[in-house]
Protein backbone atom coordinates (compact mmCIF):
# COMPACT_ATOMS: atom_id res chain seq x y z
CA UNK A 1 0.00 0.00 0.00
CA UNK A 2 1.29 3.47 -1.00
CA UNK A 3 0.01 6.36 0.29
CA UNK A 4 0.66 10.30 -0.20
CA UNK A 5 -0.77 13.63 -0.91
CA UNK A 6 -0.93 15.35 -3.95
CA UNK A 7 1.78 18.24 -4.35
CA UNK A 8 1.84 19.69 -8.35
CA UNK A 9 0.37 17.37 -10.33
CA UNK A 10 -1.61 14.05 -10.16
CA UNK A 11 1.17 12.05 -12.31
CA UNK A 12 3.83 13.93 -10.81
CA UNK A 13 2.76 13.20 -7.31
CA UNK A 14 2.55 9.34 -8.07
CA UNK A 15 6.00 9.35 -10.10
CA UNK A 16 6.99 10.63 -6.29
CA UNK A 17 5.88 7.23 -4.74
CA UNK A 18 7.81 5.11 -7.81
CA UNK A 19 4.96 4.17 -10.00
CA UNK A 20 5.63 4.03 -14.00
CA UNK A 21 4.40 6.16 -16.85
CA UNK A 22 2.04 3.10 -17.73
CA UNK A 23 0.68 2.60 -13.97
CA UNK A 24 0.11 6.43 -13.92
CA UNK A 25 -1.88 6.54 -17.45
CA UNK A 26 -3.64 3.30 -15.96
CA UNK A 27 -4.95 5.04 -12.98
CA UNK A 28 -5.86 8.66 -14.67
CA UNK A 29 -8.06 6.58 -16.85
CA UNK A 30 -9.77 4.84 -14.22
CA UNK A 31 -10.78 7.92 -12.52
CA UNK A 32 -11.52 10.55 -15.23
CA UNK A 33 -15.07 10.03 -15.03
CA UNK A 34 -15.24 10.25 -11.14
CA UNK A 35 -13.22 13.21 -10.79
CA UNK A 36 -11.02 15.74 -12.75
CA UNK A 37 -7.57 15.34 -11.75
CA UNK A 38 -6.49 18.25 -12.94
CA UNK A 39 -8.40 20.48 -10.33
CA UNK A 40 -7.21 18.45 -7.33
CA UNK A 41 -6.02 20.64 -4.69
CA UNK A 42 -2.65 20.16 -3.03
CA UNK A 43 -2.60 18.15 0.09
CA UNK A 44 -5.15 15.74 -1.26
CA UNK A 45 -4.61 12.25 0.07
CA UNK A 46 -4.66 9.20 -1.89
CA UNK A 47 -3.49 5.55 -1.03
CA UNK A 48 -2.86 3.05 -3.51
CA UNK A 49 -2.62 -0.78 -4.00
CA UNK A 50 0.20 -1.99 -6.19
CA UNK A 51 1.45 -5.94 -6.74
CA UNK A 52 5.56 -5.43 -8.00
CA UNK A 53 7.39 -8.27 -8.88
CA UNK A 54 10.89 -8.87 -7.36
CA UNK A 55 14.02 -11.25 -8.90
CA UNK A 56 16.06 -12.04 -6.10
CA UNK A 57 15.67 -8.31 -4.47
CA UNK A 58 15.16 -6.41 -7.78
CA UNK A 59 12.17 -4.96 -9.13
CA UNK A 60 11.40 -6.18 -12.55
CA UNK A 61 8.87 -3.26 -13.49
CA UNK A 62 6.16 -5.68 -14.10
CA UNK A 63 3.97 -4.29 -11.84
CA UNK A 64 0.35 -3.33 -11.59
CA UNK A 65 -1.89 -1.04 -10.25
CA UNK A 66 -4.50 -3.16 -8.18
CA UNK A 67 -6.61 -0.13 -6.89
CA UNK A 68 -6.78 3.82 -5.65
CA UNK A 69 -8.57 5.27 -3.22
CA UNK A 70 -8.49 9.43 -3.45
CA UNK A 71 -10.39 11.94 -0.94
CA UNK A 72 -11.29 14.89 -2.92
CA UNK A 73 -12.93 17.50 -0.68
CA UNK A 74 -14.32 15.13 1.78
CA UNK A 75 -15.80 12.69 -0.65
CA UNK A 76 -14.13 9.12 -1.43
CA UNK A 77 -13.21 8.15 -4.92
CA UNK A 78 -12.10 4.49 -5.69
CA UNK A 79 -10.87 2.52 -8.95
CA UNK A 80 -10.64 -1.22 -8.21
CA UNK A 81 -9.23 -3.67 -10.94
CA UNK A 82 -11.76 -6.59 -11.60
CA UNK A 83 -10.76 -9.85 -12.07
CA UNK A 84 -10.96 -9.13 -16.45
CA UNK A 85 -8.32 -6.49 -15.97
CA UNK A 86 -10.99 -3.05 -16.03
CA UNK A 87 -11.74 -0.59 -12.85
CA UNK A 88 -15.26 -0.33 -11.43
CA UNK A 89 -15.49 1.84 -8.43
CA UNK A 90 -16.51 0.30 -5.04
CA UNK A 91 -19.72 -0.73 -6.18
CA UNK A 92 -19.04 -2.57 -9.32
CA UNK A 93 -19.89 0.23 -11.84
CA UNK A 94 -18.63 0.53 -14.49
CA UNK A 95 -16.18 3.92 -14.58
CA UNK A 96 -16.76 4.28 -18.72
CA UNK A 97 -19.32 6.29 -19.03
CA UNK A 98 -21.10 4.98 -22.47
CA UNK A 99 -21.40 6.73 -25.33
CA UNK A 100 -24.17 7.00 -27.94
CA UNK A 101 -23.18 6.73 -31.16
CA UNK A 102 -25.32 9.47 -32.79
CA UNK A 103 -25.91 13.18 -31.23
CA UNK A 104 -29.18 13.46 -32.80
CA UNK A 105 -32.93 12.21 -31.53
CA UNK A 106 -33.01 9.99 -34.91
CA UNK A 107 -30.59 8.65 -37.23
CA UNK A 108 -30.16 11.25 -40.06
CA UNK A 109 -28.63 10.98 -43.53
CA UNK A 110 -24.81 11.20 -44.37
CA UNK A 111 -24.31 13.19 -46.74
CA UNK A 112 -20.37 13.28 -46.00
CA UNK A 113 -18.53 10.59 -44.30
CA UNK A 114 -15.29 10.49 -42.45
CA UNK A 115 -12.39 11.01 -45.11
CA UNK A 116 -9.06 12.20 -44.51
CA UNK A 117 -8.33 12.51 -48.18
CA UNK A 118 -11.33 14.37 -49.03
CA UNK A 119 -11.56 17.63 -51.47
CA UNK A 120 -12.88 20.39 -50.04
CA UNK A 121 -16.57 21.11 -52.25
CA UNK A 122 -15.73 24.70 -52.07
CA UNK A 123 -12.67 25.68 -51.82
CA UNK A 124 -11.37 22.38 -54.07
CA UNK A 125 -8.14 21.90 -51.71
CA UNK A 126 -8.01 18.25 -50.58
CA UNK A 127 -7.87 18.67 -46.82
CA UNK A 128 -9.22 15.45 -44.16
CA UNK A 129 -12.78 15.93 -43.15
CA UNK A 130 -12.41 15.07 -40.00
CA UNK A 131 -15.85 14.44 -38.90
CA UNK A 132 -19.47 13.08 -40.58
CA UNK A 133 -22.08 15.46 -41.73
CA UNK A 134 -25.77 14.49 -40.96
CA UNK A 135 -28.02 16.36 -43.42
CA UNK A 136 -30.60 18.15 -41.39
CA UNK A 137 -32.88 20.76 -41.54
CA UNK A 138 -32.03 23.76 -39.54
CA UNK A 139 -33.46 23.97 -35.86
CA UNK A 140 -33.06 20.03 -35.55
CA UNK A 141 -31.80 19.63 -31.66
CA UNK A 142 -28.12 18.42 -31.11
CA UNK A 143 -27.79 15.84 -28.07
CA UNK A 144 -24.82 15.35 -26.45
CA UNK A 145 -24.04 11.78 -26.71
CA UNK A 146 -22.06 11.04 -23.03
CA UNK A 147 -21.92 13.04 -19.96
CA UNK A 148 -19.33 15.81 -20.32
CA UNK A 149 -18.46 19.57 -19.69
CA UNK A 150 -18.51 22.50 -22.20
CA UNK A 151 -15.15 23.21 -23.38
CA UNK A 152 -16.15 26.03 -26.27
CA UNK A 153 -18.76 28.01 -27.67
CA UNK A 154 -17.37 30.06 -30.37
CA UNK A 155 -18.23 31.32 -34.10
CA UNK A 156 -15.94 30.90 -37.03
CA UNK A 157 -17.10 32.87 -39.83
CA UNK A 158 -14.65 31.09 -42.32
CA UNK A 159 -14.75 28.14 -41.52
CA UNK A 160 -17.09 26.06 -38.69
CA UNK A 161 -19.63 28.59 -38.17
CA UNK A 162 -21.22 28.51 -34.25
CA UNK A 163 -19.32 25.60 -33.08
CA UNK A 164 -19.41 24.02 -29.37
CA UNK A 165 -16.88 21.37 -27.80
CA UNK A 166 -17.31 18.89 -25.11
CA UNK A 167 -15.09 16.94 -23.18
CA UNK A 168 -15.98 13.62 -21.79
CA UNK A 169 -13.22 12.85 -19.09
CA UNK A 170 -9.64 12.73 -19.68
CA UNK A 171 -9.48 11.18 -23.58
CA UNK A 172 -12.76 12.55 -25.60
CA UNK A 173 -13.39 15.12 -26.68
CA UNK A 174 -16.81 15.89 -29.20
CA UNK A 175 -17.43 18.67 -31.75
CA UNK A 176 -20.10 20.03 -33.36
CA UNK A 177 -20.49 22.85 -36.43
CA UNK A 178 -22.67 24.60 -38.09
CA UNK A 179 -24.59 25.54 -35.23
CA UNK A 180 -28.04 27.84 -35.47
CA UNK A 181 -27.90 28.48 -31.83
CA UNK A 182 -25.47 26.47 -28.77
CA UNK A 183 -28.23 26.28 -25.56
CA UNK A 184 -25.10 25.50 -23.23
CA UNK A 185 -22.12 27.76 -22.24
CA UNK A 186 -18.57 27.32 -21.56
CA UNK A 187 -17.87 25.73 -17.94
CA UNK A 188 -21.34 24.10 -17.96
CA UNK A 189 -21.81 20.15 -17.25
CA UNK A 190 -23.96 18.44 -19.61
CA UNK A 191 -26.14 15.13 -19.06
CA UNK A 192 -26.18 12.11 -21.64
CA UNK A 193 -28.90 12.96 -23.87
CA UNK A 194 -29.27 16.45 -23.01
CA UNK A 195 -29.85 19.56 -25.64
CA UNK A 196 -26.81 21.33 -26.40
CA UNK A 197 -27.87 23.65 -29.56
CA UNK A 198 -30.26 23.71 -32.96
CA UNK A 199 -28.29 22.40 -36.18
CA UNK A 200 -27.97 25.26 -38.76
CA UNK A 201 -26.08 26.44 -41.53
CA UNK A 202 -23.61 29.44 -40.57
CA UNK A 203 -19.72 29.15 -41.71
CA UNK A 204 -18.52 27.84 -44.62
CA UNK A 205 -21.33 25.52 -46.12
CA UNK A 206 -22.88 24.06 -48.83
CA UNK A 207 -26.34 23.62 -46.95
CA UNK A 208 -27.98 22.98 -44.03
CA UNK A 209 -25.87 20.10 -41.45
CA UNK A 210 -24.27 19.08 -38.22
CA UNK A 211 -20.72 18.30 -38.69
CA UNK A 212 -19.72 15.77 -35.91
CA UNK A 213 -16.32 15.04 -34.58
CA UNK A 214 -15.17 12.93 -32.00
CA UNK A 215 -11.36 13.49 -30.51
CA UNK A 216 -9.79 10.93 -28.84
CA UNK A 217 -6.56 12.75 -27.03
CA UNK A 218 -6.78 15.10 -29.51
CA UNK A 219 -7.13 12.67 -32.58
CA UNK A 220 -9.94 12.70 -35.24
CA UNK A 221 -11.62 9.14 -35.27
CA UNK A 222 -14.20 8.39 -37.29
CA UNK A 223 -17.53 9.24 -34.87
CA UNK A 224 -19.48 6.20 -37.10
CA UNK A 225 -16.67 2.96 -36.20
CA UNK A 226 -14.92 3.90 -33.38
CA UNK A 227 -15.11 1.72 -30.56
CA UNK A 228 -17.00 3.32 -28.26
CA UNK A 229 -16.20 3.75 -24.28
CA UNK A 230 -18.18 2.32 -21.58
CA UNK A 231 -19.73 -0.24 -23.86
CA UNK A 232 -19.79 -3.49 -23.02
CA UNK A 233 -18.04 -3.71 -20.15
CA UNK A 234 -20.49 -4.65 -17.48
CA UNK A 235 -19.55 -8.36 -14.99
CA UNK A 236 -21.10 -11.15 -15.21
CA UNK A 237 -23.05 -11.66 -11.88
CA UNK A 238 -20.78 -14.48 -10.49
CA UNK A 239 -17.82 -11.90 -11.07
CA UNK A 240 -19.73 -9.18 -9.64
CA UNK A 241 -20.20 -11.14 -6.25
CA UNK A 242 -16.26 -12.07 -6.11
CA UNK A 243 -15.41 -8.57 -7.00
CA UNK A 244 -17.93 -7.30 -4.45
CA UNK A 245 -15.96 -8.97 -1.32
CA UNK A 246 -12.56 -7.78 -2.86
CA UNK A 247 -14.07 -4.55 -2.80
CA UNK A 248 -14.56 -4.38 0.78
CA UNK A 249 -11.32 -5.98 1.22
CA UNK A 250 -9.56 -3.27 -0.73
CA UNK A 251 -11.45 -0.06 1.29
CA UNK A 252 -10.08 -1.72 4.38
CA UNK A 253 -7.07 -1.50 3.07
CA UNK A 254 -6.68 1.60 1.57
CA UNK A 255 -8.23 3.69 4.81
CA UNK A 256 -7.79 7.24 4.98
């Protein structure tokens, strides 16, 4: 069991206590939907779990991160390892929120899919589209498709019109263009499902769309085949009662 208290950063706090790049990314996963590591203050406590493997007396680096327990302003966060390798918090939840695959009430027509070779129809340049364009009427209500908070709400007149960005945890990020009107702001914390703005046709378009893009760390992925997070990854309930006691094993452990 490692414990400490957070002084800078998250990563650079648990690079303190000798865990690896890989453990570090392992455990910022696990918790980006819990909390956001970035705004944790300094002096807050966590305590670890970590199996290392030894030869003779020397660590061999093979080592993983069993589970974390972090106290954010009085609240308890946890990310325990199942049996089948993913983190569920004390409970057995799953900590992937899931995604829809569509921001839209009903599936729309594509009238431009995912290309990163594509021509530009106006200005005849080939440059990547990076998202999908659902052909829509104007006014036609934008969902977001996971929980998240509003990065952006901003107009490009040459180029994506009223846009608005949203950031699901640490890794995803979603954009939308073309907008009519955004009905969220900057800062604000959206629901899955919820309204975020009318499509329209402002910027630099050939008609009335939603352009869709969906960022993961920063990367354009096509929205339509990318394996989505938080799907799928539910226990089985004979692995949910063994992970269940191991639960309660580990918050003994990792007390506060």
């Amino acid at each position: 069991v490692l414990k400490g208290t957070i002084n800078g950063s998250f990563a650079s706090s648990l690079r303190d206590l000798g865990l690896d790049g890989r453990q570090i990314s392992q455990l910022s996963s696990a918790l980006q939907w819990q909390v956001s590591l970035q705004k944790l203050s300094n002096g807050t406590k966590f305590a670890i779990l970590v199996s290392r493997e030894y030869l003779g007396d020397k660590l061999t680096g093979q080592g993983n991160v069993e589970a974390i327990h972090i106290m954010a302003d009085g609240k308890s966060y946890y990310a325990i390892q199942a049996a089948n390798g993913r983190y569920y918090d004390k409970q057995g939840e799953t900590l992937g929120k899931g995604f829809a695959r569509y921001p839209l009430q009903r599936q729309a027509r594509i009238s431009s899919p995912f290309n990163p070779n594509r021509r530009h129809p106006v200005t005849g340049r080939v440059r990547p589209h990076k998202g999908v364009d659902f052909a829509v009427s104007p006014g036609t209500p934008v969902i977001a498709p996971a929980e998240g908070v509003v990065e952006k709400v901003a107009y490009q007149a040459g180029g994506a019109g009223r846009y608005v960005v949203i950031r699901h945890g640490r890794e995803y990020q979603t954009v939308y263009m073309h907008l009519s009107r955004a009905l969220v702001s900057a800062g604000q914390t959206v629901k899955k499902g919820e309204r975020i703005a009318l499509t329209g046709n402002t910027g630099i378009s050939t008609g009335p769309h939603l352009h869709y893009e969906f960022h993961i760390n920063e990367r354009a992925v096509n929205p339509l085949t990318v394996k989505l997070p938080g799907t799928s990854s539910g226990m089985a309930t004979a692995e949910r009662k063994q992970f269940l006691v191991r639960a309660k094993e580990v918050e003994r452990t990792l007390k506060l």
